[in-house]
N, C-alpha and C. Protein backbone atom coordinates (compact mmCIF):
# COMPACT_ATOMS: atom_id res chain seq x y z
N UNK A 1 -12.51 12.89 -77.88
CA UNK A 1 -11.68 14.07 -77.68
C UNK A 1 -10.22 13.63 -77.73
N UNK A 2 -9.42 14.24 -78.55
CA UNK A 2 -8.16 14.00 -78.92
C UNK A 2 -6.84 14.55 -77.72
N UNK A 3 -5.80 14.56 -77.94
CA UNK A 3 -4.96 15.43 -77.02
C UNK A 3 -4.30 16.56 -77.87
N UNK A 4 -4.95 17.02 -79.27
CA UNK A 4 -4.80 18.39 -79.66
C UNK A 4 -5.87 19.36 -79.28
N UNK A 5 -7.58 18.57 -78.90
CA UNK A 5 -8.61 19.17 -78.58
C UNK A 5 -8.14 20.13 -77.15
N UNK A 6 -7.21 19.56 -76.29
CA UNK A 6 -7.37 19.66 -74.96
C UNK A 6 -6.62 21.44 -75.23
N UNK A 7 -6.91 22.04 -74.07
CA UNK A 7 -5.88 23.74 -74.36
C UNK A 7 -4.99 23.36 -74.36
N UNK A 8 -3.83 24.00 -75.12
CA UNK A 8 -2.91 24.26 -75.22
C UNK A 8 -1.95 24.45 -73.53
N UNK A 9 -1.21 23.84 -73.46
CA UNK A 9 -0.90 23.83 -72.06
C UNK A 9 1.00 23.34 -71.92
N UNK A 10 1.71 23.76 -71.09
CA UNK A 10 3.31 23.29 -71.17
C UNK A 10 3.02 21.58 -70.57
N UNK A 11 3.65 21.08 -71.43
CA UNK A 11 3.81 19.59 -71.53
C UNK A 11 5.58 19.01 -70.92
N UNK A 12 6.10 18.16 -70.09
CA UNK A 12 6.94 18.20 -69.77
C UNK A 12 7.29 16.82 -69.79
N UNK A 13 8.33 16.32 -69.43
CA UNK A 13 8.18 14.96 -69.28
C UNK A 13 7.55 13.90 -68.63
N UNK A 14 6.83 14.44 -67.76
CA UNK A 14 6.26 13.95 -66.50
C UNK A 14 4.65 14.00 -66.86
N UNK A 15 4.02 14.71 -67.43
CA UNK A 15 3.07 15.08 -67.68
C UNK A 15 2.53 14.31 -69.09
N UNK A 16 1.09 12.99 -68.93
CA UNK A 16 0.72 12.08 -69.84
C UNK A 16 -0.50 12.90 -70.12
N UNK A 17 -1.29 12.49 -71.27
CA UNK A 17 -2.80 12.30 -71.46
C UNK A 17 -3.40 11.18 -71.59
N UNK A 18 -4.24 11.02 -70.58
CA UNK A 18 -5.04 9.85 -70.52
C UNK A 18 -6.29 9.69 -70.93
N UNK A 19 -6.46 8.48 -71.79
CA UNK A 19 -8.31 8.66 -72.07
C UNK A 19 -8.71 7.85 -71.83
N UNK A 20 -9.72 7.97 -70.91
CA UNK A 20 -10.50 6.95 -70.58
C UNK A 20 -11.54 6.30 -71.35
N UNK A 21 -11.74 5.08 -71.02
CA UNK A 21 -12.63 4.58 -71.85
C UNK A 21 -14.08 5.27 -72.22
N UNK A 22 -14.67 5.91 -71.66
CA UNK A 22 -15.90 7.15 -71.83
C UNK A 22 -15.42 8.19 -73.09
N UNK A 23 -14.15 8.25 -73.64
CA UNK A 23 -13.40 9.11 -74.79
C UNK A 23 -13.15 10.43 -74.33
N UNK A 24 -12.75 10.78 -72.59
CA UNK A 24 -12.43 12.08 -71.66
C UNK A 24 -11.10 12.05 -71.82
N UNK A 25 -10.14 13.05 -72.12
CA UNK A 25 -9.08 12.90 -71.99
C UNK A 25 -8.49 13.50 -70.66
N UNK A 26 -7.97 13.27 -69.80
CA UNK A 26 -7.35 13.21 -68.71
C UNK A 26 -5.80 13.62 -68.53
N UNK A 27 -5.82 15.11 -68.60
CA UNK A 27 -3.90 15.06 -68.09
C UNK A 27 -3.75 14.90 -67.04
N UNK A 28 -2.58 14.12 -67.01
CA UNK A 28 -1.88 13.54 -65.24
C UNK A 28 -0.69 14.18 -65.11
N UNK A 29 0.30 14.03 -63.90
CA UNK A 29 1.44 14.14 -63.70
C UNK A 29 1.98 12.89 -63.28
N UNK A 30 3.14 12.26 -63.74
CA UNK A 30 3.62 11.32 -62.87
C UNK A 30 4.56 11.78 -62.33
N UNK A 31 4.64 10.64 -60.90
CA UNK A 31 5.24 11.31 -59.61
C UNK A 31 6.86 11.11 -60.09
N UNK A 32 7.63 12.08 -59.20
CA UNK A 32 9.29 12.41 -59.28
C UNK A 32 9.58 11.29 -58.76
N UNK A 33 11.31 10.91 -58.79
CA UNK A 33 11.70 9.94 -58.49
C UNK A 33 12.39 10.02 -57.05
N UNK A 34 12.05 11.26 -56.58
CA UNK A 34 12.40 11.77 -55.00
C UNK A 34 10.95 11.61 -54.45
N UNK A 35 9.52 11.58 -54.67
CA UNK A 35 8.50 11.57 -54.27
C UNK A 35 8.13 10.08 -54.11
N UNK A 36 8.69 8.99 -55.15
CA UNK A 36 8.54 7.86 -55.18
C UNK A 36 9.40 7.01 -54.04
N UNK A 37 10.60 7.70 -54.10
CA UNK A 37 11.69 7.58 -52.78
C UNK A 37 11.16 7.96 -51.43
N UNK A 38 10.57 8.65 -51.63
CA UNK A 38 10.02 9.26 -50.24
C UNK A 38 8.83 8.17 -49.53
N UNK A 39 7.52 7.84 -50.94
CA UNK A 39 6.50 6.94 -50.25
C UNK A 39 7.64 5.22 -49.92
N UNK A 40 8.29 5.19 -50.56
CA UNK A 40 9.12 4.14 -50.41
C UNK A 40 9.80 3.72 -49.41
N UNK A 41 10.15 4.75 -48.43
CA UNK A 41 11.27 4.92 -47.21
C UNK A 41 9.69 4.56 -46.94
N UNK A 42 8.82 6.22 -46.26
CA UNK A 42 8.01 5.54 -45.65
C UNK A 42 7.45 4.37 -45.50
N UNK A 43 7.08 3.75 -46.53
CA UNK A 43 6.42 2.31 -46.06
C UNK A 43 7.46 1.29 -45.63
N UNK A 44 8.77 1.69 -45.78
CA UNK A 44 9.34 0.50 -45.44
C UNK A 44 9.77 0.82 -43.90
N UNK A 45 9.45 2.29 -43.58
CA UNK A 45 9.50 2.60 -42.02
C UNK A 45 8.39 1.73 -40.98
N UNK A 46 7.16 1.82 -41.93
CA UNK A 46 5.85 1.58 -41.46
C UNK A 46 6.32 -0.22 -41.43
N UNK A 47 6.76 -0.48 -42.48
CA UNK A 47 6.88 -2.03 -41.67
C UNK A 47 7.66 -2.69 -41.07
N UNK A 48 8.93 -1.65 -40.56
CA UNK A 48 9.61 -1.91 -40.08
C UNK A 48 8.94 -1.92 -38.44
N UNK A 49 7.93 -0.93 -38.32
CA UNK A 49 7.03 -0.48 -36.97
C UNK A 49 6.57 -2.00 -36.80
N UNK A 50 5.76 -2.36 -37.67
CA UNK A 50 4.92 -3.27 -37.55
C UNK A 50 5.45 -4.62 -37.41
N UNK A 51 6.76 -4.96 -38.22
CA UNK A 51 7.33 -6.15 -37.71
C UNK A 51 7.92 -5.86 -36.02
N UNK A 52 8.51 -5.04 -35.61
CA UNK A 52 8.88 -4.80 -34.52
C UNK A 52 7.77 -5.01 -33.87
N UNK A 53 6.61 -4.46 -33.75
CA UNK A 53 5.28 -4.69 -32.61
C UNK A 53 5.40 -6.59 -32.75
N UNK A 54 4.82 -6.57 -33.66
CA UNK A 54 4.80 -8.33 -33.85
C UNK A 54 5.80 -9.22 -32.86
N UNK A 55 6.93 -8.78 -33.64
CA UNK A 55 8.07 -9.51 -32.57
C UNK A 55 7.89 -9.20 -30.89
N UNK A 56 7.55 -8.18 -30.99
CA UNK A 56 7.70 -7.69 -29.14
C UNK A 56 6.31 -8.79 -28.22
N UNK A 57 5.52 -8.42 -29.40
CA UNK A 57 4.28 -8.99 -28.88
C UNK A 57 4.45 -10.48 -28.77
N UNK A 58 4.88 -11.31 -29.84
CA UNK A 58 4.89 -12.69 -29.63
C UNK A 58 6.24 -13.29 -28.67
N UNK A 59 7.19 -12.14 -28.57
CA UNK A 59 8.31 -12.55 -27.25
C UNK A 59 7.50 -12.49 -25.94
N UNK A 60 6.06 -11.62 -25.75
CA UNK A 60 5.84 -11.82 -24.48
C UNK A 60 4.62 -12.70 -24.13
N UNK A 61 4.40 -12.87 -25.23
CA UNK A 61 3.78 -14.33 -25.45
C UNK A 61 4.70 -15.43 -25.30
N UNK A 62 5.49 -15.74 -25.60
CA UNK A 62 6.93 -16.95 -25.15
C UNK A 62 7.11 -16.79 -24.14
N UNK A 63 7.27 -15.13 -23.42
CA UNK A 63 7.59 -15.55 -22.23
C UNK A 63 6.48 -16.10 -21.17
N UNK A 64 5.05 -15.70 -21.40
CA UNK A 64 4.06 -15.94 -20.89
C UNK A 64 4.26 -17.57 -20.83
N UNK A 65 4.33 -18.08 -22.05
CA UNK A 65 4.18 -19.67 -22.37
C UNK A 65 5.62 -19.93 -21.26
N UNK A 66 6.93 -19.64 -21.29
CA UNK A 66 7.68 -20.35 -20.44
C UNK A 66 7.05 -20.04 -19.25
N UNK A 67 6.57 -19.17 -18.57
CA UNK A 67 6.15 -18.40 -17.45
C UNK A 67 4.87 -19.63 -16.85
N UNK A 68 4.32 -20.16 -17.93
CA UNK A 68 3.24 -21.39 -17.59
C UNK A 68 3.84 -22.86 -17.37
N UNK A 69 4.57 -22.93 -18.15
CA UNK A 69 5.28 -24.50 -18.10
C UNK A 69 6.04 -24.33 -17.17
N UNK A 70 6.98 -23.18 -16.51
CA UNK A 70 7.65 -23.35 -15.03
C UNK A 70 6.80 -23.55 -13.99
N UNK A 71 5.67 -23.40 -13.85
CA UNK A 71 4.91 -23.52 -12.97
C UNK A 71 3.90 -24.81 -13.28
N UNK A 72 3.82 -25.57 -14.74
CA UNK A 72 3.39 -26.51 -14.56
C UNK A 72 4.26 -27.73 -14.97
N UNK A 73 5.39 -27.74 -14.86
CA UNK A 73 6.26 -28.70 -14.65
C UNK A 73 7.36 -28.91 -16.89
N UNK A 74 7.08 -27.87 -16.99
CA UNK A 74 7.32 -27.76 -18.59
C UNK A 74 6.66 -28.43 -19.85
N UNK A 75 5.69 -28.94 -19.24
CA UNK A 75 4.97 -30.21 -20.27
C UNK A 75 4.54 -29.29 -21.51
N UNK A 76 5.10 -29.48 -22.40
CA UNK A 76 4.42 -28.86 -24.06
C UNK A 76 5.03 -27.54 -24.12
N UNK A 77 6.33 -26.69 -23.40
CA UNK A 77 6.74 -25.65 -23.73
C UNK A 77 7.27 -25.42 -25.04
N UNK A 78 8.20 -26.51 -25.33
CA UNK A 78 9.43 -26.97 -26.33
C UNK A 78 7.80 -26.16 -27.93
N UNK A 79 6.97 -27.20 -27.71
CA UNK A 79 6.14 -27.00 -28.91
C UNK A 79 5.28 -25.80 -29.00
N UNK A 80 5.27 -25.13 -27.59
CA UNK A 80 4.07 -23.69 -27.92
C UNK A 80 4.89 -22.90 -28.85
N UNK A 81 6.84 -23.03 -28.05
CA UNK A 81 7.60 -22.05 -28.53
C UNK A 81 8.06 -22.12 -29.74
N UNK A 82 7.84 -23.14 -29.93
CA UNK A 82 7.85 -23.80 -31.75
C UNK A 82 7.25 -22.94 -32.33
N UNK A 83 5.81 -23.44 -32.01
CA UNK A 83 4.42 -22.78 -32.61
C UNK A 83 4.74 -20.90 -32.77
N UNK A 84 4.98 -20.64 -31.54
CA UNK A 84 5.10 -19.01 -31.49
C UNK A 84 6.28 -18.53 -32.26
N UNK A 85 7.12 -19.37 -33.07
CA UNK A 85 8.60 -18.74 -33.43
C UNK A 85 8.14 -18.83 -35.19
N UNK A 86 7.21 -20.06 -35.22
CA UNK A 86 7.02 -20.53 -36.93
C UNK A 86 5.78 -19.42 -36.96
N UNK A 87 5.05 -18.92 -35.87
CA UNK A 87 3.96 -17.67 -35.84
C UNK A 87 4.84 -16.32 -36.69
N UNK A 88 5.75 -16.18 -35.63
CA UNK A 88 6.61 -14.80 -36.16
C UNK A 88 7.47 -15.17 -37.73
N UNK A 89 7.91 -16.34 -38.09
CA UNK A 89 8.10 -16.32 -39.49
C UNK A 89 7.13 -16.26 -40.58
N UNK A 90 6.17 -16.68 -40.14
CA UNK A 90 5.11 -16.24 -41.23
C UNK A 90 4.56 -14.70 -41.53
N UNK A 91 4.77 -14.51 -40.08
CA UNK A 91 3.91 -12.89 -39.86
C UNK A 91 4.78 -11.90 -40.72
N UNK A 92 6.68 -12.33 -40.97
CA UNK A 92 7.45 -11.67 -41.21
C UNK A 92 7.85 -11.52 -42.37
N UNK A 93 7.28 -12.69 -43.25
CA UNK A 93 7.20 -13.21 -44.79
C UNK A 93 6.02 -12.25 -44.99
N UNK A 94 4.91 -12.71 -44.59
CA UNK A 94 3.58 -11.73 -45.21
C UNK A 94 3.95 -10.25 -45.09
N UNK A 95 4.53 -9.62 -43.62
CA UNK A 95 4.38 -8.23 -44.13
C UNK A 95 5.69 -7.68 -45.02
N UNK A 96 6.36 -8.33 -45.30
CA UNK A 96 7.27 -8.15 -46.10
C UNK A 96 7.29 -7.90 -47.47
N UNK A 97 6.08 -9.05 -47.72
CA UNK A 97 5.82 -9.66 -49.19
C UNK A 97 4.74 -8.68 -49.58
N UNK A 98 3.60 -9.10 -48.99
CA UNK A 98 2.08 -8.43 -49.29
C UNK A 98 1.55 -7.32 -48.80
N UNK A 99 2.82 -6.50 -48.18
CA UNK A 99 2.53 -4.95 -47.93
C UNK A 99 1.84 -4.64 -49.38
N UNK A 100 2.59 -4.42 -50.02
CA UNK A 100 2.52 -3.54 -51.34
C UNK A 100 1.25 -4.74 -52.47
N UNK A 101 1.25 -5.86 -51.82
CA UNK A 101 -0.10 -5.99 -52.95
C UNK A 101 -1.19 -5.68 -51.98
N UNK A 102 -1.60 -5.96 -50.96
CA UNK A 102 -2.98 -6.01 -49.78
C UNK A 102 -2.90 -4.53 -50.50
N UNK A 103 -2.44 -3.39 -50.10
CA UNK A 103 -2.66 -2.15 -50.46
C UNK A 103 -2.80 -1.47 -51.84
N UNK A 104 -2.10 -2.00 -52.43
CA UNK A 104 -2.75 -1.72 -53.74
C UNK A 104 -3.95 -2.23 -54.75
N UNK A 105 -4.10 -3.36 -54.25
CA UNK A 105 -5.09 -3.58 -54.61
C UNK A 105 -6.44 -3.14 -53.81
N UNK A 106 -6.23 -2.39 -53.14
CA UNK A 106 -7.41 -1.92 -51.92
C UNK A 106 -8.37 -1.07 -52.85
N UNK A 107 -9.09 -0.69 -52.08
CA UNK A 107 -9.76 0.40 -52.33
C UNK A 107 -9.56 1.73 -53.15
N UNK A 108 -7.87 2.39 -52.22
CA UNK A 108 -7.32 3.74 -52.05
C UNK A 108 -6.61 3.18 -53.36
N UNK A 109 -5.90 2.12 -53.85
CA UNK A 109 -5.17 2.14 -54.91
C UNK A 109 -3.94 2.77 -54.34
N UNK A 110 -3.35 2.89 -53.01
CA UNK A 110 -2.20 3.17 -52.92
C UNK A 110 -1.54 2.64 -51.09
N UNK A 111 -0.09 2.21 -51.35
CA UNK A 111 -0.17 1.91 -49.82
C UNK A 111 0.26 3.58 -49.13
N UNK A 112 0.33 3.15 -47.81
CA UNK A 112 0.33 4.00 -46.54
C UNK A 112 1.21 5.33 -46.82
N UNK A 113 2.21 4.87 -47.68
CA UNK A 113 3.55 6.00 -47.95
C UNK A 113 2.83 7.10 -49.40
N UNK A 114 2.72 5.83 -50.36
CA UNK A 114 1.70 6.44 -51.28
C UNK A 114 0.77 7.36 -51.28
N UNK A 115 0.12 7.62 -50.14
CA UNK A 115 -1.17 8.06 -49.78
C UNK A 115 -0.54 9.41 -48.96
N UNK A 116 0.67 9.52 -48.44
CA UNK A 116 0.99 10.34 -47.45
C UNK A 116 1.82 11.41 -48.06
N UNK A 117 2.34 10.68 -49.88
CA UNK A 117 3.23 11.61 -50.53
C UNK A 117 2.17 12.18 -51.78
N UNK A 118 0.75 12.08 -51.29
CA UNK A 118 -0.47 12.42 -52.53
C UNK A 118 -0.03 11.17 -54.02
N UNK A 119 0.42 10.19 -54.02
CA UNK A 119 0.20 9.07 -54.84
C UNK A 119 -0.80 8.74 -55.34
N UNK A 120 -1.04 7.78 -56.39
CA UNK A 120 -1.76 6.86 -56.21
C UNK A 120 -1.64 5.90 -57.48
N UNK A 121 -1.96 4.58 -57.70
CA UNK A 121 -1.53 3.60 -58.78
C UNK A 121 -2.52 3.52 -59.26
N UNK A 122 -2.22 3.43 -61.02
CA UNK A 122 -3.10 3.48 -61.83
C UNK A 122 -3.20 2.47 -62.70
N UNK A 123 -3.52 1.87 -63.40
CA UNK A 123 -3.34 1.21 -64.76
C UNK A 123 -3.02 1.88 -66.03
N UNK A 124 -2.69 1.62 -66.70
CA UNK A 124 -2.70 2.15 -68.54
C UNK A 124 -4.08 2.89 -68.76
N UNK A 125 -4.75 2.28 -68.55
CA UNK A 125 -6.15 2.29 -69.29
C UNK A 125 -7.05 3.66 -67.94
N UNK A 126 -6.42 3.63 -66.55
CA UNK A 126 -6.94 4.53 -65.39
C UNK A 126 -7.58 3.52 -64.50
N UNK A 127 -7.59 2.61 -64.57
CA UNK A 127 -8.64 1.79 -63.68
C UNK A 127 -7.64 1.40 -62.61
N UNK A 128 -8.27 0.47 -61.93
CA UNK A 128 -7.47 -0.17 -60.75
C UNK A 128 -6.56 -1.52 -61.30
N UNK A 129 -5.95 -1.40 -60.54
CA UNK A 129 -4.70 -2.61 -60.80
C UNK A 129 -5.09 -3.69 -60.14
N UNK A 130 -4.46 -4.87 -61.24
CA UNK A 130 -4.90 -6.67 -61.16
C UNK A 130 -3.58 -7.14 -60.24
N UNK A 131 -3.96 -8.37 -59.52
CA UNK A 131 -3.13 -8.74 -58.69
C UNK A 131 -1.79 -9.30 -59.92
N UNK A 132 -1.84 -9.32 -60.72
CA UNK A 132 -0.92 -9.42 -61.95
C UNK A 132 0.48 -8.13 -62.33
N UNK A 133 -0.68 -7.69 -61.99
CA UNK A 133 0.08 -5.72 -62.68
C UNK A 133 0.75 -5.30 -61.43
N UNK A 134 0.25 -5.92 -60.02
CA UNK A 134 1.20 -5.32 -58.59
C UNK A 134 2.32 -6.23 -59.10
């Protein structure tokens, strides 16, 4: 099936035909560049949430750890707090970095913002996206 077969229909800029490999042709819309702005803020709200929990959580973990070594004479504080500070740089690299691949390559094919502004990522071809193509 061609994209003259399909009805006759207003075509705009935004608006593709897709055929899938089965030979279905598929019209889409792609999303505005205010809708793309929009899942965009959101997720970067959402990890802004999530680095903040992280941090709060592993400061009261430090303080727990000083809270132990004052009472057992400081032996090994210097290195928990090491441990807990090189914890929060990693945690802060990953959700930074691999928000947007962990989620797109998921299941939903879209992250959290994506999903909340009716998104979703596609390939050329309609299938799901390669850790290449994120």
């Amino acid at each position: 099936m061609s994209a003259q077969a399909l009805p006759r229909q207003r075509m705009d800029d935004r608006t593709r035909i897709m055929v899938t490999p089965e030979g279905i042709a598929v019209p889409l819309v792609l999303a505005s560049r205010a809708a793309r702005l929009g899942a965009l803020v959101i997720d970067l709200v959402l990890i802004g949430i999530v680095m903040l929990v992280t941090t709060i959580a592993l400061a009261f973990a430090a303080g727990g750890v000083a809270n132990l070594a004052g009472r057992s004479g400081g032996s090994g504080m210097g290195n928990a707090l090491e441990f807990l500070f090189i914890l929060w740089i990693a945690a802060m690299f990953l959700f930074r970095n691999a928000w947007f691949l962990y989620f797109e390559l998921g299941p939903r094919g879209a992250t959290p913002g994506k999903r909340l502004t009716g998104m979703r990522i596609a390939a050329r071809d309609g299938g799901r996206l390669s850790a290449e193509m994120v």
